[in-house]
Each structure stands twice: as structure tokens, then as C-alpha cells.
C-alpha atoms as a PDB file:
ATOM      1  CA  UNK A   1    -141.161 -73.567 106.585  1.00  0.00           C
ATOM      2  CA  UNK A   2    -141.884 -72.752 103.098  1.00  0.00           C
ATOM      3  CA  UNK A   3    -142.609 -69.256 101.606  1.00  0.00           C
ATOM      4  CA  UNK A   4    -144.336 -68.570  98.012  1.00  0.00           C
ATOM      5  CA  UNK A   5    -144.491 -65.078  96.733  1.00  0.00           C
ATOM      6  CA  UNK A   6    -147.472 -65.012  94.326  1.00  0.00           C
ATOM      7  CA  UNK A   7    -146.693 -62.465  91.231  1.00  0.00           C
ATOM      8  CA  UNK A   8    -149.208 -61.390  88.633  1.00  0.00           C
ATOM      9  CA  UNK A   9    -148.425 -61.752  85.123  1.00  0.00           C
ATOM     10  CA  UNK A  10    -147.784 -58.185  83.574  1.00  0.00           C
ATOM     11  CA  UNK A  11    -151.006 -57.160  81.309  1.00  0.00           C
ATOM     12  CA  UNK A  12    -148.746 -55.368  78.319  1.00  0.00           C
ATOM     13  CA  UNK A  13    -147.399 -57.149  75.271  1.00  0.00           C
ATOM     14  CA  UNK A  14    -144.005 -54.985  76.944  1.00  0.00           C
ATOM     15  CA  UNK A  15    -144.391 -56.201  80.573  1.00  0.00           C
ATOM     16  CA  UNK A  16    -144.011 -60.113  78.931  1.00  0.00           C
ATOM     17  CA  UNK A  17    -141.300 -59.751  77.000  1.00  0.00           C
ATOM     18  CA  UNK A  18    -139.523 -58.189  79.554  1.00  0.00           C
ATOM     19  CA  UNK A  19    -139.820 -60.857  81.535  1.00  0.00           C
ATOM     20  CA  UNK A  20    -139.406 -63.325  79.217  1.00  0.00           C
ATOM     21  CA  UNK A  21    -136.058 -62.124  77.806  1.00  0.00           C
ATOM     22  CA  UNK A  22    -134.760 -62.040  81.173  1.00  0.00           C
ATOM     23  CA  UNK A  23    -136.008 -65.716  81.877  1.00  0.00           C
ATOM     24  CA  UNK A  24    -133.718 -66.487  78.847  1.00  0.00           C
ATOM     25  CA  UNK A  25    -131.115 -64.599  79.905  1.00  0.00           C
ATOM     26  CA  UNK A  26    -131.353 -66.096  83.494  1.00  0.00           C
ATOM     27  CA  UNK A  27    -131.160 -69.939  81.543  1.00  0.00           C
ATOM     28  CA  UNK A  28    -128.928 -69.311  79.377  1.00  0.00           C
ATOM     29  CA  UNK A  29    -125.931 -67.904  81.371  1.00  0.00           C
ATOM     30  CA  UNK A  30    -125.327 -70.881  83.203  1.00  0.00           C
ATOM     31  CA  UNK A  31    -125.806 -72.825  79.646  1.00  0.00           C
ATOM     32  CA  UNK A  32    -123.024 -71.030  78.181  1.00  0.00           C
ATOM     33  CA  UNK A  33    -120.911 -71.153  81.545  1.00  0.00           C
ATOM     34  CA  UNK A  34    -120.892 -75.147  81.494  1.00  0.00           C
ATOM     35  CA  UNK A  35    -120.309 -75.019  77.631  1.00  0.00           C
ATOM     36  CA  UNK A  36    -117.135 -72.794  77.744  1.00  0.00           C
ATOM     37  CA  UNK A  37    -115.439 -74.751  81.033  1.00  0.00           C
ATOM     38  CA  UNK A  38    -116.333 -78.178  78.927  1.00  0.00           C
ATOM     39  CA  UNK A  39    -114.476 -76.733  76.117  1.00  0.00           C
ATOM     40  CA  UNK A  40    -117.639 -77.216  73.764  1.00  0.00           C
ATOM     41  CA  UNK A  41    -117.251 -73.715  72.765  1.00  0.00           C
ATOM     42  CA  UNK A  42    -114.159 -71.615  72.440  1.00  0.00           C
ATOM     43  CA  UNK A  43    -115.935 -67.847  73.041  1.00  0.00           C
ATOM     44  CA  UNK A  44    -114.379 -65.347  74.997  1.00  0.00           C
ATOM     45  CA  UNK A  45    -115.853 -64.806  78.419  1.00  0.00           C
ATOM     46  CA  UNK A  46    -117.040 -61.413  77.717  1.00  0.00           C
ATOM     47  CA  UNK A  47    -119.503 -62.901  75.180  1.00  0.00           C
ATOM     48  CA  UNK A  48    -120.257 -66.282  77.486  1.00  0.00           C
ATOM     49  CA  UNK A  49    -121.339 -63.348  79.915  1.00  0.00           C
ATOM     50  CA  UNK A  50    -123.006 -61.203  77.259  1.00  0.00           C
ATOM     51  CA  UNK A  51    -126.420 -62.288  78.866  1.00  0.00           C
ATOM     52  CA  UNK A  52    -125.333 -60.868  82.028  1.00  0.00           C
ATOM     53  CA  UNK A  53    -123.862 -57.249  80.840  1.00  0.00           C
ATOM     54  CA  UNK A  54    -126.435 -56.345  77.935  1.00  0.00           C
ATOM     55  CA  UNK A  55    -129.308 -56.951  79.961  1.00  0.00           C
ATOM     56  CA  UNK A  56    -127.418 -54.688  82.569  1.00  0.00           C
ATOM     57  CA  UNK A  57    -126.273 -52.381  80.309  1.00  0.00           C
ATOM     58  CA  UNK A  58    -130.350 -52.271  79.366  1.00  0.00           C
ATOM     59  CA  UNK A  59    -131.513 -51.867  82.783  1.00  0.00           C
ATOM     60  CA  UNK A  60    -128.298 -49.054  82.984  1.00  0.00           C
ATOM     61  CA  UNK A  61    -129.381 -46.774  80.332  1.00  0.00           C
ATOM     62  CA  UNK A  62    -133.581 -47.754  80.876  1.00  0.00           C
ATOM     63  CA  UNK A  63    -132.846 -45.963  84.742  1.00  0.00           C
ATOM     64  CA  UNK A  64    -130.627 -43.307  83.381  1.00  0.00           C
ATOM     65  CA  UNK A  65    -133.404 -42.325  80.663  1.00  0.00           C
ATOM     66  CA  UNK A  66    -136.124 -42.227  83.469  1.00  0.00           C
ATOM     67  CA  UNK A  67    -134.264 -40.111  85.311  1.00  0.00           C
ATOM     68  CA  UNK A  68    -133.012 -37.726  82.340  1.00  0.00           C
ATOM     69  CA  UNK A  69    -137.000 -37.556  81.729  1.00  0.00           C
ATOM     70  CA  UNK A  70    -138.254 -36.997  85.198  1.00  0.00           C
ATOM     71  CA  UNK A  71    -135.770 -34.115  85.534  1.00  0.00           C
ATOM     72  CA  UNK A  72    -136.826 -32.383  82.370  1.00  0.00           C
END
């Protein structure tokens, strides 16, 4: 049995690039993964993973502003 969650495209210019950077980010992780074990590249693994702990670090500081706001 098969389940399909139907979303709705975001209506701001803000809402779609928000999801489209972290469509990159979600491709390109596993990109750079393959490309460092292959030894096509030669980066450290803190910037093969940089997709991974900037859009963290975003989604860190984005929740800590909300909060800093909503207690003001």
C-alpha cells in the first residue's frame, strides 16, 4: 500500500527558494559524498558536508531569531 502526501507549492518568491536551495542541498550531498570516496576530489569532509551544516546552521540561527523576537 502506497501513500502520497500532496504539498502546495509556497506562494512567496521566499517560500521557493527555500525550498529550492534545500532540494540542492538534498542532491548535492550525496554528489559530493561519491566524489570524495572516488577520489575525484581531494576536499576535506567538513566542506563535502558543507551542504549539510550551513543549511543547519541556517535553520539554527532562523529558530533562534524567532524566538529572540517572540520574546521581545
Amino acid at each position: 500500500m502506497a501513500f502520497t502526501i500532496k504539498l502546495r507549492e509556497p506562494h512567496s518568491v521566499a517560500g521557493r527558494c527555500w525550498n529550492a536551495g534545500q532540494r540542492l542541498a538534498a542532491a548535492a550531498t550525496p554528489v559530493l559524498i561519491v566524489l570524495k570516496l572516488t577520489g575525484v576530489i581531494n576536499w576535506s569532509w567538513w566542506w563535502v558536508l558543507a551542504p549539510l551544516w550551513i543549511s543547519g546552521a541556517l535553520v539554527a540561527t532562523l529558530i533562534v531569531g524567532i524566538i529572540l523576537a517572540l520574546m521581545s
